[in-house]
N, C-alpha and C. Protein backbone atom coordinates (compact mmCIF):
# COMPACT_ATOMS: atom_id res chain seq x y z
N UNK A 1 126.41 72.50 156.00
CA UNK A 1 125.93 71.34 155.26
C UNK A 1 124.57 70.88 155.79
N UNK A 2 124.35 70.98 156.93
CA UNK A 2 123.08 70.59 157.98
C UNK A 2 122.29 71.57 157.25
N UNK A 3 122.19 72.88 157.28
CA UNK A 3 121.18 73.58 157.12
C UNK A 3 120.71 73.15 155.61
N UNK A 4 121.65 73.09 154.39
CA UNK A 4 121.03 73.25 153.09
C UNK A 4 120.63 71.66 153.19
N UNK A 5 120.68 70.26 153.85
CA UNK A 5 120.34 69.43 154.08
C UNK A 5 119.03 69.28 154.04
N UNK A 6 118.87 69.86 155.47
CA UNK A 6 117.19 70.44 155.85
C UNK A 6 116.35 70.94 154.70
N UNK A 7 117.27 72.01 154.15
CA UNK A 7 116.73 73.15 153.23
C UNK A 7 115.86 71.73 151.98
N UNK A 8 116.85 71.29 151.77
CA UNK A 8 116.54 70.29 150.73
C UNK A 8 115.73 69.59 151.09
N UNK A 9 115.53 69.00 152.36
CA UNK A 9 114.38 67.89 152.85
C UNK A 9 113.38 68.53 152.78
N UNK A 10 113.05 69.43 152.94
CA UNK A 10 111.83 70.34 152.77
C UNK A 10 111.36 70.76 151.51
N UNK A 11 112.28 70.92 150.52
CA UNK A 11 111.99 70.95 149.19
C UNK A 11 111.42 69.47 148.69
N UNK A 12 111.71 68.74 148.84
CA UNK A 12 111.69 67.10 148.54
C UNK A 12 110.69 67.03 149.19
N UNK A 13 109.63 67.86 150.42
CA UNK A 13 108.63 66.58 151.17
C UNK A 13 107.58 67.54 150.42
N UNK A 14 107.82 68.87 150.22
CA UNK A 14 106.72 69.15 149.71
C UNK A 14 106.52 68.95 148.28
N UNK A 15 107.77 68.60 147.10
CA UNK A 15 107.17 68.02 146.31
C UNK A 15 106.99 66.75 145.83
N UNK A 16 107.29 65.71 146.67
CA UNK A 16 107.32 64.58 146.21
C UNK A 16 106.29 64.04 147.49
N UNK A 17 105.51 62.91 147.38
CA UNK A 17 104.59 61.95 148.69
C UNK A 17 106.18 61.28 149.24
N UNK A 18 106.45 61.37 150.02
CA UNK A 18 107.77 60.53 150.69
C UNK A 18 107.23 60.30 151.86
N UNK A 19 107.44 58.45 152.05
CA UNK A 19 106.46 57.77 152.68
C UNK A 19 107.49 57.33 153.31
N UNK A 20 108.77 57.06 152.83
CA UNK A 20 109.91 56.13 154.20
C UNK A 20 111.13 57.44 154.14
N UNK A 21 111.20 56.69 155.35
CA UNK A 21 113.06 57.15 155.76
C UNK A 21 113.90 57.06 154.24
N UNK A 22 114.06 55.62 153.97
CA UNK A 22 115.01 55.18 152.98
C UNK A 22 114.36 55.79 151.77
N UNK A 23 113.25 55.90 151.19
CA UNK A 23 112.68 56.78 150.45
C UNK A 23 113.46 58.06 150.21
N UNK A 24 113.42 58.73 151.58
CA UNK A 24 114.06 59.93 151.67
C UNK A 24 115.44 60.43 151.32
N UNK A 25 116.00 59.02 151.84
CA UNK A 25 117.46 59.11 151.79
C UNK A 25 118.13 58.66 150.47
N UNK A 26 117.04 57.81 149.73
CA UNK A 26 117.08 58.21 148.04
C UNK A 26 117.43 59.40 147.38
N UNK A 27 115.94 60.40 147.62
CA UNK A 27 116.11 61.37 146.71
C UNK A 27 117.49 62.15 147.45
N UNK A 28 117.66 62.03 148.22
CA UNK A 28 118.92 62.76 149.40
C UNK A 28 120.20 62.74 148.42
N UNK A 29 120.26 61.49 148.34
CA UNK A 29 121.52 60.71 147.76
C UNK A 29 121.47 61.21 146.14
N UNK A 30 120.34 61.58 145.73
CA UNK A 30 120.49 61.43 143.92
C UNK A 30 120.49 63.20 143.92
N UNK A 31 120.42 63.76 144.96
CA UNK A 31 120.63 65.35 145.48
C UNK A 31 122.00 65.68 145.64
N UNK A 32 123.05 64.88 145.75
CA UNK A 32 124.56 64.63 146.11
C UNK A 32 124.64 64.98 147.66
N UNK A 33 123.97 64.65 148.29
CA UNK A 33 123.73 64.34 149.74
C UNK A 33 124.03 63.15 150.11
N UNK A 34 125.17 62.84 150.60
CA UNK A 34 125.29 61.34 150.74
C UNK A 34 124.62 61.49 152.71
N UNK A 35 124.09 60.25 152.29
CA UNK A 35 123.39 60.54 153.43
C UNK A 35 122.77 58.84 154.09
N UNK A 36 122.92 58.50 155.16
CA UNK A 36 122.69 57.40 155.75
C UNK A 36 120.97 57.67 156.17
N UNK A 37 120.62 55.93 156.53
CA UNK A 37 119.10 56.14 157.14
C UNK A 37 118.96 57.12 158.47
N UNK A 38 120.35 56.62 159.55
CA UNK A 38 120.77 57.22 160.81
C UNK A 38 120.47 58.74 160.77
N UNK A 39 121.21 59.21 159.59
CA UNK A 39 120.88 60.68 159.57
C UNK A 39 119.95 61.41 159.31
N UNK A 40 118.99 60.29 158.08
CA UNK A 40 117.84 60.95 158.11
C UNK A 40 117.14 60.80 159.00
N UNK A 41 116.88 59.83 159.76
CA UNK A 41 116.03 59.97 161.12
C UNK A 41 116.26 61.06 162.23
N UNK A 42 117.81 61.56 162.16
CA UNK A 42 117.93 62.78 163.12
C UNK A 42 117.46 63.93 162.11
N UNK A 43 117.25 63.81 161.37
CA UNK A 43 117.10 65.27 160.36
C UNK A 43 115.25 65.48 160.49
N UNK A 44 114.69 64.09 160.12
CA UNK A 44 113.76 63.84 160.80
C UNK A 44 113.34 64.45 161.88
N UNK A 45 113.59 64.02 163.01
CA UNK A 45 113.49 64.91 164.30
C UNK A 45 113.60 66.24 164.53
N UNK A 46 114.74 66.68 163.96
CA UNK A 46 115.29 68.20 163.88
C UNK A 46 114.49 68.80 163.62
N UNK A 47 113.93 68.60 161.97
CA UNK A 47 112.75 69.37 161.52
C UNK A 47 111.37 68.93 162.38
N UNK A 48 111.23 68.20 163.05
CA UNK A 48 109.85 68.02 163.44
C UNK A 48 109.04 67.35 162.39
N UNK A 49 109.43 66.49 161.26
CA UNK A 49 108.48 66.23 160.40
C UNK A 49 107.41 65.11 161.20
N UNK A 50 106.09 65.49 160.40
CA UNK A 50 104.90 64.16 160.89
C UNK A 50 104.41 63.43 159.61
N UNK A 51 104.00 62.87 159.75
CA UNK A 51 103.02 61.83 158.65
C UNK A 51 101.93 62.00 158.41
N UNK A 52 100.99 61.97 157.75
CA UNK A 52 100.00 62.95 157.06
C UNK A 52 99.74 62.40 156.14
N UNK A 53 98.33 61.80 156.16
CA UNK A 53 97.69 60.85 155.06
C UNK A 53 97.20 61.72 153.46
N UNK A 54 97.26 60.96 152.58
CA UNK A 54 97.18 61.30 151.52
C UNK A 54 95.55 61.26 150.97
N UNK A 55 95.03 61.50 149.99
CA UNK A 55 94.08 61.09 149.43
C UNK A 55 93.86 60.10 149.67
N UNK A 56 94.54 59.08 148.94
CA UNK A 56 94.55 57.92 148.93
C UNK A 56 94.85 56.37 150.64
N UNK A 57 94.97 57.76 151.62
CA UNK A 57 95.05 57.18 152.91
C UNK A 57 96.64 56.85 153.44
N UNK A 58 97.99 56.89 152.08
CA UNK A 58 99.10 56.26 152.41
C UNK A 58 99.28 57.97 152.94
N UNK A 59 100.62 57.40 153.74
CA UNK A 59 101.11 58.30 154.90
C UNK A 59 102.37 58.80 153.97
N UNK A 60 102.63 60.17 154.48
CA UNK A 60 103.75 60.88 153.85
C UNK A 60 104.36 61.78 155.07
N UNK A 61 105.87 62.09 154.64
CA UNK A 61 106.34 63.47 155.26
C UNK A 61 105.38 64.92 155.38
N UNK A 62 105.66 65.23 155.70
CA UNK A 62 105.19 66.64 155.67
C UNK A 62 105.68 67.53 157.01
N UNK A 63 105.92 68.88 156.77
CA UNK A 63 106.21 69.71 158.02
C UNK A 63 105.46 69.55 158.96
N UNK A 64 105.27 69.78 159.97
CA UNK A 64 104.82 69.53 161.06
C UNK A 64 103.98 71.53 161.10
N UNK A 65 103.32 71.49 161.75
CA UNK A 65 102.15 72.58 161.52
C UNK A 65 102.70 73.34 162.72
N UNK A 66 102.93 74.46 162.48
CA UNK A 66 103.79 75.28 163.56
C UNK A 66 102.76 76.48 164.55
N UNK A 67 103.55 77.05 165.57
CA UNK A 67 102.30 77.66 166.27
C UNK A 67 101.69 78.68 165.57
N UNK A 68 101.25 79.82 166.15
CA UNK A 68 100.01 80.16 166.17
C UNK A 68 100.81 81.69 165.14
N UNK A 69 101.94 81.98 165.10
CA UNK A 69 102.58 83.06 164.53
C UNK A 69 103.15 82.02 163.33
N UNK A 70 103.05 80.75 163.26
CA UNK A 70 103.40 80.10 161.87
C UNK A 70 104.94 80.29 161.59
N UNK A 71 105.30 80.59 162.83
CA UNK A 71 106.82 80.70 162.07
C UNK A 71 108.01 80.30 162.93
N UNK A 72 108.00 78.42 163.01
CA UNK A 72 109.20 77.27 163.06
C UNK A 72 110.27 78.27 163.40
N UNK A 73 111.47 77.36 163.88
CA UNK A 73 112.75 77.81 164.41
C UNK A 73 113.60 77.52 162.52
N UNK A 74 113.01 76.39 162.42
CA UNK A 74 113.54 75.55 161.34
C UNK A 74 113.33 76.66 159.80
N UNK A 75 112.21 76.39 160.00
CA UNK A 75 111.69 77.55 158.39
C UNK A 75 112.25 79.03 158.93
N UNK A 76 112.39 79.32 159.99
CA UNK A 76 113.36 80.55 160.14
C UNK A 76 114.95 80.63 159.79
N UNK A 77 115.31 79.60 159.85
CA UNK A 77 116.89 79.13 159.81
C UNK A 77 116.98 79.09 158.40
N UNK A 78 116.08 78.46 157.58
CA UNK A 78 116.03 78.34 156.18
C UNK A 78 115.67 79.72 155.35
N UNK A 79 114.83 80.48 156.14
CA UNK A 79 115.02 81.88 154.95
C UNK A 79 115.99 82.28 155.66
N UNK A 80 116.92 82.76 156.80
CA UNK A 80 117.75 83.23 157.37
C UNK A 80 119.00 82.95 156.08
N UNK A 81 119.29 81.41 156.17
CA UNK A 81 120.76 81.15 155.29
C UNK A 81 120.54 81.10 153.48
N UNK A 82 118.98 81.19 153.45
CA UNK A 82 118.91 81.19 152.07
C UNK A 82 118.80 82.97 151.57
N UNK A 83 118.33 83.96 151.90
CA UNK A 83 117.84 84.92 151.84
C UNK A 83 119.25 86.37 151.02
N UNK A 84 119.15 86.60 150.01
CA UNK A 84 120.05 87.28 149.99
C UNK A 84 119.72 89.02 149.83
N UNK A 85 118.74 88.82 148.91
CA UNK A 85 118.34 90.71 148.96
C UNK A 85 116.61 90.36 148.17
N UNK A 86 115.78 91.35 148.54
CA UNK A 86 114.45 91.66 148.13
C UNK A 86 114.13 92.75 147.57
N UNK A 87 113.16 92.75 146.59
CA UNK A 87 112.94 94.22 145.58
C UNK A 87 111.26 94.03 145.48
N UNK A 88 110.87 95.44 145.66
CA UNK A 88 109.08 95.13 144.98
C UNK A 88 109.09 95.63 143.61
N UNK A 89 107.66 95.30 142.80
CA UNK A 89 107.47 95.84 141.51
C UNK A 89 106.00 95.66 142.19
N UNK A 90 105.77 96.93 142.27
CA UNK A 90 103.91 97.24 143.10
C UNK A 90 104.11 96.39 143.92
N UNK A 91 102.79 95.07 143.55
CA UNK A 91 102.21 94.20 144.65
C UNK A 91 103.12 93.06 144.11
N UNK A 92 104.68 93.24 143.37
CA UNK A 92 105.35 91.81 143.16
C UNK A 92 106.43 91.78 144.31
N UNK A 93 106.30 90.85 144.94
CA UNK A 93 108.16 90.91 145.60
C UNK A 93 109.18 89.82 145.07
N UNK A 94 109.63 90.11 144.81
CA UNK A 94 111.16 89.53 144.00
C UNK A 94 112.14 89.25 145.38
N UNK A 95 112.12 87.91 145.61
CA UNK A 95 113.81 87.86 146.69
C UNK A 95 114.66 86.74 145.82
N UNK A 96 116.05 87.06 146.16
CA UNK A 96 117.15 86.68 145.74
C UNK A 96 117.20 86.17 146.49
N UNK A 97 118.17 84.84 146.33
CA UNK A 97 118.54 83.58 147.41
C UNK A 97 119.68 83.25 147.02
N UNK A 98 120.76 82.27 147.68
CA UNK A 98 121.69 81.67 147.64
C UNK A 98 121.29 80.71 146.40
N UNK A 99 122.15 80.30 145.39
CA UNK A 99 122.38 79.45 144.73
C UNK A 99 121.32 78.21 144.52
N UNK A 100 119.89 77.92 144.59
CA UNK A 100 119.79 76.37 144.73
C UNK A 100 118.65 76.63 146.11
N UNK A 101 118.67 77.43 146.57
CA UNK A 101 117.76 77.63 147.74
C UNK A 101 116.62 78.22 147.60
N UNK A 102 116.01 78.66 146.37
CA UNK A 102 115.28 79.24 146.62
C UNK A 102 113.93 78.73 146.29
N UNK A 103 114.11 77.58 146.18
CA UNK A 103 112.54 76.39 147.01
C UNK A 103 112.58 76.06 148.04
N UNK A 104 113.24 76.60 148.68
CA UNK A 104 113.31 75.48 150.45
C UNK A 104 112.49 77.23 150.93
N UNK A 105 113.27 77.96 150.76
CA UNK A 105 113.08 79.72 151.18
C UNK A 105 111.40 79.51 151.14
N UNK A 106 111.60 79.60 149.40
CA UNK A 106 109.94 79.43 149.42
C UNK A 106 109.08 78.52 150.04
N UNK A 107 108.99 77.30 150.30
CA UNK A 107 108.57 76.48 150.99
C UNK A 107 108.10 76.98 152.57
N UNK A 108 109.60 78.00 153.15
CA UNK A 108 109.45 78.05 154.36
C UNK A 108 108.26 79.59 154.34
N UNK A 109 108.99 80.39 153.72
CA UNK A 109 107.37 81.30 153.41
C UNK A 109 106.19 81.13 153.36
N UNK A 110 105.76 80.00 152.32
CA UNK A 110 104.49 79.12 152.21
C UNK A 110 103.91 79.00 153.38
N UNK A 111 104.93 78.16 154.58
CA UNK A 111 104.66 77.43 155.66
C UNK A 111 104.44 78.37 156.66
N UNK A 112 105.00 79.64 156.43
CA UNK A 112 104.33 80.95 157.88
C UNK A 112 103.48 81.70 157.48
N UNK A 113 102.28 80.90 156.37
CA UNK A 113 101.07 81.49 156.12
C UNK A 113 100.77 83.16 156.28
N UNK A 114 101.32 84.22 155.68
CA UNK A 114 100.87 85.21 155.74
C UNK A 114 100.14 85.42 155.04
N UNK A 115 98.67 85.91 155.29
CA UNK A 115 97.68 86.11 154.83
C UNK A 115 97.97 87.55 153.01
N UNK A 116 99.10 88.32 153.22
CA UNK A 116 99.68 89.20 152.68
C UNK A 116 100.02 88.50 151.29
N UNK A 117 100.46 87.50 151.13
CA UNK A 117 100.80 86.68 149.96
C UNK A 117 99.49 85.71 149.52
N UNK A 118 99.31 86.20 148.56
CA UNK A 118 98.78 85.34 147.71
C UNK A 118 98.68 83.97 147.23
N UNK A 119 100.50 83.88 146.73
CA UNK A 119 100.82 82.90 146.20
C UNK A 119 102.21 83.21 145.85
N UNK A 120 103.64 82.22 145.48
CA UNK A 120 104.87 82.19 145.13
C UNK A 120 105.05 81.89 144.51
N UNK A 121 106.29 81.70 143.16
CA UNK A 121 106.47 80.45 142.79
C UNK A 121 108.48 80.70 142.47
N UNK A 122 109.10 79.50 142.49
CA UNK A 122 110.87 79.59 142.79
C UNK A 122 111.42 79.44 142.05
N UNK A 123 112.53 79.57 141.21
CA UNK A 123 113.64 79.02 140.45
C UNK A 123 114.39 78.43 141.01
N UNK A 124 116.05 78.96 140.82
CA UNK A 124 116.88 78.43 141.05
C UNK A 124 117.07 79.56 142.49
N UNK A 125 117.38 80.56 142.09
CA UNK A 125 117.92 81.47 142.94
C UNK A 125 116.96 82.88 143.53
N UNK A 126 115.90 82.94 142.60
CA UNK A 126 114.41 84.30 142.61
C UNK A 126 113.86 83.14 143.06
N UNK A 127 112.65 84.20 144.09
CA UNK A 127 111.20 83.99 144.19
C UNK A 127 110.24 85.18 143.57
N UNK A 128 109.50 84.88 143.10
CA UNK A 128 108.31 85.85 142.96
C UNK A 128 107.02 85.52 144.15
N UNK A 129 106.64 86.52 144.32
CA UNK A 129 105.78 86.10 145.33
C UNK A 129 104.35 87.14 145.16
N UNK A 130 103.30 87.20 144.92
CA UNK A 130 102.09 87.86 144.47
C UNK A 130 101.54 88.02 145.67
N UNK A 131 101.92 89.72 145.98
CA UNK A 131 101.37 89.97 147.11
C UNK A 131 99.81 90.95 147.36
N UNK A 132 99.00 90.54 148.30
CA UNK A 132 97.62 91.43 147.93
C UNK A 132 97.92 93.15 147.82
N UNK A 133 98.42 93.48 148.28
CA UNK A 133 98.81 94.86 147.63
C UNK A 133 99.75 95.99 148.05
N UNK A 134 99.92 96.75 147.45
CA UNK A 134 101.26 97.63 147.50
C UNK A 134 101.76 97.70 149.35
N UNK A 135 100.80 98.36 149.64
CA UNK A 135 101.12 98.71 151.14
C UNK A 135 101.41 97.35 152.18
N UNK A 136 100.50 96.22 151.50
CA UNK A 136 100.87 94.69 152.13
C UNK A 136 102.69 94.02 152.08
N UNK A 137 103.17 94.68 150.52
CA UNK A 137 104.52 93.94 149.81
C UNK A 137 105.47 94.91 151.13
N UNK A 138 105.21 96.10 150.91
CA UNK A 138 106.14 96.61 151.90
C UNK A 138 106.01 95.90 153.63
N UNK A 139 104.73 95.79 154.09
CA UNK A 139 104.82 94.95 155.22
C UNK A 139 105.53 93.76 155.42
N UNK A 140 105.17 92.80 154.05
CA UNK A 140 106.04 91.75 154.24
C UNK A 140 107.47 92.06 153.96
N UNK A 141 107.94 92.55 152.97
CA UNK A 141 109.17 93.13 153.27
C UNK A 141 109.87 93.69 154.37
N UNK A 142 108.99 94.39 155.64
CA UNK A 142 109.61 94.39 157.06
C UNK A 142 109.44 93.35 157.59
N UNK A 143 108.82 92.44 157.63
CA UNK A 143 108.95 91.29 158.32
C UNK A 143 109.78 90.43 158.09
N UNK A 144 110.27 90.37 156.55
CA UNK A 144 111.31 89.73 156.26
C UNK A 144 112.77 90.36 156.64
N UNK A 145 112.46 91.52 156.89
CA UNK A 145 113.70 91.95 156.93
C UNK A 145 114.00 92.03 158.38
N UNK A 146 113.25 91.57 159.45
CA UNK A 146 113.65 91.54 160.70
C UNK A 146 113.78 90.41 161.28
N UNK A 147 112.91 88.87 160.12
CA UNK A 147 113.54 87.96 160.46
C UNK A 147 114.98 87.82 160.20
N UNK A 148 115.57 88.08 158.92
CA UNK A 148 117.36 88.22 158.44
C UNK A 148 118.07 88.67 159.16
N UNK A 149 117.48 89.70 159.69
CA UNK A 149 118.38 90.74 160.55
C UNK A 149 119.08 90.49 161.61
């Protein structure tokens, strides 16, 4: 329940400006997450989220900027439990996900910046992901497949 929690808070900070706790624990709640302020503040922590001014100067969630290999314990845990099987078409990679996960997945991909991807975009359960080219899709495909592993 913790992990697709997370999974979800991460879907929610990157698409919505979420500026409070109770904010959070809104969209949480209208997610069927019943969920207290208490918890979001440890979930808070867990993920490492920071605050991060907007255009407009108001402060929001956002992931916290990870080291130098870009790749969190957290956004590892999240393609780990979301991740179910991957296919290329050339420079496309196609991954399958659990049910409902496969914006948090993507999110956490996004967030370990590989220069190899282009760009993503998620459904429900696929990602597509536009990779710079044939011999690149198969790289990321080992890398993904040794984070799962």
């Amino acid at each position: 329940m913790k992990v697709n929690r997370h999974a979800k808070i991460l879907e929610l900070i990157n698409k919505y400006q979420i500026e409070t706790q109770e904010e959070l624990a809104e969209y949480l709640n209208m997610e069927g997450f019943k969920v207290t302020q208490a918890t979001v503040s440890r979930d808070i922590r867990d993920l490492r989220l920071t605050k991060v001014p907007d255009e407009e100067g108001k402060q929001h969630y956002a992931p916290h900027q990870a080291s130098d290999s870009g790749m969190s314990e957290k956004y590892i845990r999240v393609l780990r439990e979301g991740f179910l099987s991957m296919d290329m078409a050339q420079n496309i990679l196609v991954i399958k996900t659990v049910s409902g996960m496969a914006s948090a997945v993507c999110a956490a991909l996004d967030a370990m910046k590989w220069n190899e991807i282009v760009g993503s975009i998620a459904g429900d359960d696929t990602i597509m992901c536009a990779i710079r080219s044939v011999d690149d899709t198969v790289g990321v495909m080992d890398k993904i497949s040794r984070i799962v592993s």
